[in-house]
PDB file of N, CA and C in Angstrom:
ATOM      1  N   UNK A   1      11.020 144.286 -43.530  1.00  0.00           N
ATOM      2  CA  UNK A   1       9.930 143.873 -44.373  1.00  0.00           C
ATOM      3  C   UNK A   1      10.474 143.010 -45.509  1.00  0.00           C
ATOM      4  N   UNK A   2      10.172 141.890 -45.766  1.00  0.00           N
ATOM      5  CA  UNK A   2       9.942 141.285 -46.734  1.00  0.00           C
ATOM      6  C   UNK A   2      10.161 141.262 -48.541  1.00  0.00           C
ATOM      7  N   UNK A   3      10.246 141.332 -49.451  1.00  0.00           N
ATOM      8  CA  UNK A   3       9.720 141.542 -50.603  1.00  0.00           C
ATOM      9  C   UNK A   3       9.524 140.076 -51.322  1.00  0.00           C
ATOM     10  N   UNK A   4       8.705 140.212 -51.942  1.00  0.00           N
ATOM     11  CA  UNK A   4       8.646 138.953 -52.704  1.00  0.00           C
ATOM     12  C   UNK A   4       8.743 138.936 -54.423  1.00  0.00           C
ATOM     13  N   UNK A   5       9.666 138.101 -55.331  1.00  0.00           N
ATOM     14  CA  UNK A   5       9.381 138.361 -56.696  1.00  0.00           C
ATOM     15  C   UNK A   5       8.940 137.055 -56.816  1.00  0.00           C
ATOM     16  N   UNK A   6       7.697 137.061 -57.857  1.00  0.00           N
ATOM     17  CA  UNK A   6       7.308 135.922 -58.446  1.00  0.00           C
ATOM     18  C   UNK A   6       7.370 135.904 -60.025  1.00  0.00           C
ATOM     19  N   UNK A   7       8.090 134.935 -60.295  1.00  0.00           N
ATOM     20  CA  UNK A   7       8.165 134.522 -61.853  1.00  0.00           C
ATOM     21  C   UNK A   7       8.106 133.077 -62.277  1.00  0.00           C
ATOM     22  N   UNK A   8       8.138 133.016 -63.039  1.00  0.00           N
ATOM     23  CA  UNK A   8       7.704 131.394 -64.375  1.00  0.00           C
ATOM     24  C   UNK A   8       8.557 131.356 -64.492  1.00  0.00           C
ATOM     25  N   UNK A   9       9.329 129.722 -64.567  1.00  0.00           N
ATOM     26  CA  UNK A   9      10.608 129.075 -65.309  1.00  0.00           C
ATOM     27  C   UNK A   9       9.822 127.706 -65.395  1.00  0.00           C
ATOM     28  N   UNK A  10      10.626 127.278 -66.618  1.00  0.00           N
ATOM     29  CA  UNK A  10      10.843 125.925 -67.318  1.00  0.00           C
ATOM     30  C   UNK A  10      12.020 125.424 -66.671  1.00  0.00           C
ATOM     31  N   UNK A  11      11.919 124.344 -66.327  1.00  0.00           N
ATOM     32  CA  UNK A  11      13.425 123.435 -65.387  1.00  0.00           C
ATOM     33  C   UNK A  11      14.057 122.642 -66.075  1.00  0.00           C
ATOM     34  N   UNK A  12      15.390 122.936 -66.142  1.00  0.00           N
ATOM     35  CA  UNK A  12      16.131 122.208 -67.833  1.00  0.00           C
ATOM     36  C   UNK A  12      16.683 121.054 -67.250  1.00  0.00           C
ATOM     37  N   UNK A  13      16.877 120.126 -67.925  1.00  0.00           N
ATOM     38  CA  UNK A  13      17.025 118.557 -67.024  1.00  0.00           C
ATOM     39  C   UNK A  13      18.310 118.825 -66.109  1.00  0.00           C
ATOM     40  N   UNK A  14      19.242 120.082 -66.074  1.00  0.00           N
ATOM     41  CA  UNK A  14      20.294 119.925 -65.504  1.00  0.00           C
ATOM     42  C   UNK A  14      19.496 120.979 -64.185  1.00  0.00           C
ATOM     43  N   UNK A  15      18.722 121.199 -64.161  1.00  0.00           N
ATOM     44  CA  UNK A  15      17.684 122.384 -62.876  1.00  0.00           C
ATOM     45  C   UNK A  15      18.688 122.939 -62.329  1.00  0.00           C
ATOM     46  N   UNK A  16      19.185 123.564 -63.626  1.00  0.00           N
ATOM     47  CA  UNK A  16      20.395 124.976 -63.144  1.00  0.00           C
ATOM     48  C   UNK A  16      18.986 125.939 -64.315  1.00  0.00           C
ATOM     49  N   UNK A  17      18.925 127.301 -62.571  1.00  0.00           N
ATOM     50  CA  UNK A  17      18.335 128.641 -63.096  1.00  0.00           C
ATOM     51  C   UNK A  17      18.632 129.364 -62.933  1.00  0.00           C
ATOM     52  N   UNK A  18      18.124 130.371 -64.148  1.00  0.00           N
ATOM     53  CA  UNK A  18      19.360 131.860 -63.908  1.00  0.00           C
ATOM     54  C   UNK A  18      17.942 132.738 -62.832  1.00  0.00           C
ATOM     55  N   UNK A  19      18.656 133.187 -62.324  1.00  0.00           N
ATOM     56  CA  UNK A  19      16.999 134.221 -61.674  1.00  0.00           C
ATOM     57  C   UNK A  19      17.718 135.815 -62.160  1.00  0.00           C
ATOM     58  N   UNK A  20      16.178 136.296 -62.112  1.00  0.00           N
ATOM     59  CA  UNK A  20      16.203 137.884 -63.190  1.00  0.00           C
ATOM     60  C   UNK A  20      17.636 138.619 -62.225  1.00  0.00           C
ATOM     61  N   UNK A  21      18.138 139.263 -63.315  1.00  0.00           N
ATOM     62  CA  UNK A  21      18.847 140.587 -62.552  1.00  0.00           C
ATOM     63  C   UNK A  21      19.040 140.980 -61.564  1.00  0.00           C
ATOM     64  N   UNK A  22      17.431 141.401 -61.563  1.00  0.00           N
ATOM     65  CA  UNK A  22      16.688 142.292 -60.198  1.00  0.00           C
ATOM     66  C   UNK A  22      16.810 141.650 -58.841  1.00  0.00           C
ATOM     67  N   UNK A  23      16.694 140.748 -59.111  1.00  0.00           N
ATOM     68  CA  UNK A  23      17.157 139.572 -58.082  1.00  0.00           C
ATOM     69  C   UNK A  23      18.326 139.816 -57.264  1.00  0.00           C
ATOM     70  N   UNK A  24      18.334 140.394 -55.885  1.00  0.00           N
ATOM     71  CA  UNK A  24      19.696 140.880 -55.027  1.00  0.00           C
ATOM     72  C   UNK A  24      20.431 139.745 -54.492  1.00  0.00           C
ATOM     73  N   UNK A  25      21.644 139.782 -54.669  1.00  0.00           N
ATOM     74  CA  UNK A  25      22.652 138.562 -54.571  1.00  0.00           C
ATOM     75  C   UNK A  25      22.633 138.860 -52.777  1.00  0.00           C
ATOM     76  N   UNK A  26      22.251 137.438 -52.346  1.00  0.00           N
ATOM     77  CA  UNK A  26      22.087 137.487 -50.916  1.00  0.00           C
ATOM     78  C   UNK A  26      21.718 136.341 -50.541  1.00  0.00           C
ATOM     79  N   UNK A  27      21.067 135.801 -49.211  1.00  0.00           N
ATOM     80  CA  UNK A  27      20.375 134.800 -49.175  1.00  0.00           C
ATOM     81  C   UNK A  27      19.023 135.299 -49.605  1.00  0.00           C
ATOM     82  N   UNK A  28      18.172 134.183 -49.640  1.00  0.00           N
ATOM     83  CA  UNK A  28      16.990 133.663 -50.237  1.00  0.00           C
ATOM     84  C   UNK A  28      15.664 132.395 -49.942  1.00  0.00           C
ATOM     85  N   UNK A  29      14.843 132.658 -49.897  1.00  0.00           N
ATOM     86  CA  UNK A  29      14.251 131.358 -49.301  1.00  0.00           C
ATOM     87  C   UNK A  29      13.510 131.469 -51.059  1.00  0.00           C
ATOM     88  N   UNK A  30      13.633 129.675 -51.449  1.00  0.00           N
ATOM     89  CA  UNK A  30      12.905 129.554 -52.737  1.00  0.00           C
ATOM     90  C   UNK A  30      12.239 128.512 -52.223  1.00  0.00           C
ATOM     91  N   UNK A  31      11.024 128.632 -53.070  1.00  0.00           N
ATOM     92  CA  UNK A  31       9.475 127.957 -52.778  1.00  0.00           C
ATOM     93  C   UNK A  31       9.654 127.464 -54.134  1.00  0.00           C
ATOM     94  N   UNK A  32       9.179 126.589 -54.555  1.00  0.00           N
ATOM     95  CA  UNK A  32       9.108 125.743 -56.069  1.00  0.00           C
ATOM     96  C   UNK A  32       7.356 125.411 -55.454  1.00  0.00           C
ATOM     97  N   UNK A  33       6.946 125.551 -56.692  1.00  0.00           N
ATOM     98  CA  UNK A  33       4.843 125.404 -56.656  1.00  0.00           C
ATOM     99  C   UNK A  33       4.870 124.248 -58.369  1.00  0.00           C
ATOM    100  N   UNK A  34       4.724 123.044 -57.925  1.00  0.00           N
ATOM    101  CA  UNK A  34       4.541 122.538 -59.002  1.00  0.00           C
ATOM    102  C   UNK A  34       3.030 122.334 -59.893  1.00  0.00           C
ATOM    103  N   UNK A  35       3.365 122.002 -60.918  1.00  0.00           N
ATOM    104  CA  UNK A  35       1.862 121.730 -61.662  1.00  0.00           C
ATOM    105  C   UNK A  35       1.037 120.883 -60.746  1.00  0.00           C
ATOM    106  N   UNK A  36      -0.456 121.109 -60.917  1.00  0.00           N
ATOM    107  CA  UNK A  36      -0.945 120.050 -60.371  1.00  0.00           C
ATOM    108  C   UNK A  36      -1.242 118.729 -60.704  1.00  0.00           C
ATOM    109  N   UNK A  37      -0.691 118.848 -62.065  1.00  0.00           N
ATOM    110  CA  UNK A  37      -1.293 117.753 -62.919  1.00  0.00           C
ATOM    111  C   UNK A  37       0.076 116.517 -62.529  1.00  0.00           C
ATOM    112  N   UNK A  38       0.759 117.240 -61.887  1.00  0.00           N
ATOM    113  CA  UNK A  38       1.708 115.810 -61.052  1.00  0.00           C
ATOM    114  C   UNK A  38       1.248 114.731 -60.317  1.00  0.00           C
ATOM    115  N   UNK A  39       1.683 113.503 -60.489  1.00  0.00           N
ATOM    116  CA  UNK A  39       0.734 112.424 -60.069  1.00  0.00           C
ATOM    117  C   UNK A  39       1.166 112.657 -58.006  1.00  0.00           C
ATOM    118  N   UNK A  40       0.267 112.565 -57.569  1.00  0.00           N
ATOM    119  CA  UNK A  40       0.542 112.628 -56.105  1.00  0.00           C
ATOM    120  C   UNK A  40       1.751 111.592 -55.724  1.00  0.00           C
ATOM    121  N   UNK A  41       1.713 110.466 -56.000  1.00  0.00           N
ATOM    122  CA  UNK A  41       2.913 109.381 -55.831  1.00  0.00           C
ATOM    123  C   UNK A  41       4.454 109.747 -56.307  1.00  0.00           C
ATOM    124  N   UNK A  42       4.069 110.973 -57.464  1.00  0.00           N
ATOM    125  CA  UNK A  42       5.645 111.313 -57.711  1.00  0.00           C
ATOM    126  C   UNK A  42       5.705 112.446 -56.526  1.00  0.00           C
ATOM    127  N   UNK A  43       4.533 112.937 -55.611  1.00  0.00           N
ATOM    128  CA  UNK A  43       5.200 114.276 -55.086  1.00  0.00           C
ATOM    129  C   UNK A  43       5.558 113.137 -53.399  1.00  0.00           C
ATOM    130  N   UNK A  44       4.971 112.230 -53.625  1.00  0.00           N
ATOM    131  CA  UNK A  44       5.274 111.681 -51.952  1.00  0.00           C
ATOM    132  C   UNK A  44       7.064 111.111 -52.311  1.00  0.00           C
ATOM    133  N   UNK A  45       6.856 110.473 -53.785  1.00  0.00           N
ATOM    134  CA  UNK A  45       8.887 110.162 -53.570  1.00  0.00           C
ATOM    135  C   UNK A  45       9.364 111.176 -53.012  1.00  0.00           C
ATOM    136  N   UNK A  46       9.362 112.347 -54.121  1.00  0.00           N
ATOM    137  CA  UNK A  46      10.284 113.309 -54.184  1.00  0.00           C
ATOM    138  C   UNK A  46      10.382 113.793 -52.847  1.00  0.00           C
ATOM    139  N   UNK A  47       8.855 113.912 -51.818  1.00  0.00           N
ATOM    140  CA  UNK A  47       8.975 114.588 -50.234  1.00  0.00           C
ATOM    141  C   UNK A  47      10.198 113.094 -49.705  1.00  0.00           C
ATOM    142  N   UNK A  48       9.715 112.380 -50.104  1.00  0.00           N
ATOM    143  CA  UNK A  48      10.932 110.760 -49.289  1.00  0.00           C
ATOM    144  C   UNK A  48      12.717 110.965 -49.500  1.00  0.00           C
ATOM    145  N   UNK A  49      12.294 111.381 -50.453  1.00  0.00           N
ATOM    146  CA  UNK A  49      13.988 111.495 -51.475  1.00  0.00           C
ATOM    147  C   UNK A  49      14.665 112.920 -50.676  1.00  0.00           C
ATOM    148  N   UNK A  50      13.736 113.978 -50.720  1.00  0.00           N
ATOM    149  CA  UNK A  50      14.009 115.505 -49.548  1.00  0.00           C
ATOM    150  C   UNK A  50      14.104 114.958 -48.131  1.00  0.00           C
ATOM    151  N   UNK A  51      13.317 114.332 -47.405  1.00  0.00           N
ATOM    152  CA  UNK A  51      13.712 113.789 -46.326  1.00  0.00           C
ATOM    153  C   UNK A  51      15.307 112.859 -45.953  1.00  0.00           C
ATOM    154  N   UNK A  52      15.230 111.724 -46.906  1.00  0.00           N
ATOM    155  CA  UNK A  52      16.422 111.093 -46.631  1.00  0.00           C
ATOM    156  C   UNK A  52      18.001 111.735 -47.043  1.00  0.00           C
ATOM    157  N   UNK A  53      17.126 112.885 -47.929  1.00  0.00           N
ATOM    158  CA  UNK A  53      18.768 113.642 -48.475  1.00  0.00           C
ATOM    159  C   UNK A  53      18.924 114.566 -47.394  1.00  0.00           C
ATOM    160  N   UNK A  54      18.158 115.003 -46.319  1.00  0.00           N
ATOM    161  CA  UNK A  54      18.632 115.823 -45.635  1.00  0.00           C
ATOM    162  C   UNK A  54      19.272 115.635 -44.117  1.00  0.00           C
ATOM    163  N   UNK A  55      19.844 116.820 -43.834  1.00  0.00           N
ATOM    164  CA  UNK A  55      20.917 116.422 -42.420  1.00  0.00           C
ATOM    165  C   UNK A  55      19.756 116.004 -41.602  1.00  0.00           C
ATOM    166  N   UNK A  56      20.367 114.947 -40.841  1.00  0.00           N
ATOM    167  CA  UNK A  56      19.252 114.498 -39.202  1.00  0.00           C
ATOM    168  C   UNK A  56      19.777 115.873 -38.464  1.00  0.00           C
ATOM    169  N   UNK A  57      18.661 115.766 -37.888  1.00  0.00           N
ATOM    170  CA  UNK A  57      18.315 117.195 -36.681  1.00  0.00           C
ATOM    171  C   UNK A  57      19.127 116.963 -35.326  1.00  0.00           C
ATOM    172  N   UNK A  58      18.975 117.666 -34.904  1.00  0.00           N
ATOM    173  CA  UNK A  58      19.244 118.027 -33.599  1.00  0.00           C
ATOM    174  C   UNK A  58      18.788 117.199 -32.555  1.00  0.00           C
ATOM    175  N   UNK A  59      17.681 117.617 -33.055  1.00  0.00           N
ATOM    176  CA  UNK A  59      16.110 117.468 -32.192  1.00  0.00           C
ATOM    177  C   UNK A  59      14.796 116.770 -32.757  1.00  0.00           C
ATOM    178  N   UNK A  60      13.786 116.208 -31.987  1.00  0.00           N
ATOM    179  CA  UNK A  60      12.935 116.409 -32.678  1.00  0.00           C
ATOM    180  C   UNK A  60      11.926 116.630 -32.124  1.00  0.00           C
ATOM    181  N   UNK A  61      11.026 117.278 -32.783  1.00  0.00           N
ATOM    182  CA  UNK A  61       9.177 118.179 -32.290  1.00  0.00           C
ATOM    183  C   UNK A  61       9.275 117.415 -30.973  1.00  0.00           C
ATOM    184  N   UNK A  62       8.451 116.143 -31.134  1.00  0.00           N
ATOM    185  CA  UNK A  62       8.002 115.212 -30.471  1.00  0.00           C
ATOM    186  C   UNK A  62       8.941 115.053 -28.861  1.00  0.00           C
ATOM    187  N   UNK A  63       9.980 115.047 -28.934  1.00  0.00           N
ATOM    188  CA  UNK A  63      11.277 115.304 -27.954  1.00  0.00           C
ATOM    189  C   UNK A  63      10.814 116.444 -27.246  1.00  0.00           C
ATOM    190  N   UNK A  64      10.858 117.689 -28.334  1.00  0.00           N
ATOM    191  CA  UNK A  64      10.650 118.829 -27.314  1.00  0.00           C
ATOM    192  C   UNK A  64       9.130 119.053 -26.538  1.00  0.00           C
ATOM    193  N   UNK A  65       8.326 118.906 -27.830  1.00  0.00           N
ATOM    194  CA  UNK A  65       6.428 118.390 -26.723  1.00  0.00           C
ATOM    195  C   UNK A  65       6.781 118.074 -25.563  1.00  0.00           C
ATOM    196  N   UNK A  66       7.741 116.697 -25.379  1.00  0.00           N
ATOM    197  CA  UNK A  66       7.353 115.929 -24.303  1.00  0.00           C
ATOM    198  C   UNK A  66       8.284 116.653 -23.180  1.00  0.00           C
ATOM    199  N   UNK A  67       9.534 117.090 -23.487  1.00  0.00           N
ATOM    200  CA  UNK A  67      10.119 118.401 -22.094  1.00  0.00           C
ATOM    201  C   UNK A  67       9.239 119.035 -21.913  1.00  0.00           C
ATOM    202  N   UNK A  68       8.511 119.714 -22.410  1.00  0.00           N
ATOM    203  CA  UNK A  68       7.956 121.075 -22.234  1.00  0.00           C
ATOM    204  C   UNK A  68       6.613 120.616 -21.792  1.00  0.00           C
ATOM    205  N   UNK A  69       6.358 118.956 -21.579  1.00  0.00           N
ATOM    206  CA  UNK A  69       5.171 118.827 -21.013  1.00  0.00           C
ATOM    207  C   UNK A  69       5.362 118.479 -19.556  1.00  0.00           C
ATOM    208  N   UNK A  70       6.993 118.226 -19.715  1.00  0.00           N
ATOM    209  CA  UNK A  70       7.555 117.136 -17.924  1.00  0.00           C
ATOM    210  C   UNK A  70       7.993 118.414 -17.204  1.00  0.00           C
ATOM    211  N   UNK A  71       7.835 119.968 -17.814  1.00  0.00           N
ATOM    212  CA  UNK A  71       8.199 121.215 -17.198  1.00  0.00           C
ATOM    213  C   UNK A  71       6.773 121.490 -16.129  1.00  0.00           C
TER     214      UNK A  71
END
């Protein structure tokens, strides 16, 4: 099962955060939920800027659709 902690932080221009205590040293999946009052054009860079910073795949969706349609 799961647990989830949710808390509030302010992101200091260097977006180094301490997380609470309670917090078990382990892996982690972190979700960031920004304001909404962000202009949509800064959230499509930032998705562009996450895309191009990340490793190319393996695979992709579209690749596997089309095996699993020639099966």
């Amino acid at each position: 099962m799961q647990r989830a902690i949710k808390f509030e932080v302010d992101v200091p221009s260097d977006h180094v955060i301490k997380l609470p205590s309670d917090v078990p040293v382990g892996r982690a999946e972190i979700i960031v939920l920004l304001n909404h009052s962000q202009a949509p054009t800064d959230r499509m860079a930032r998705a562009r800027q996450l895309v191009e910073s990340s490793p190319s795949q393996s695979s992709d969706s579209a690749d596997l659709v089309a095996q699993d349609r020639q099966r």
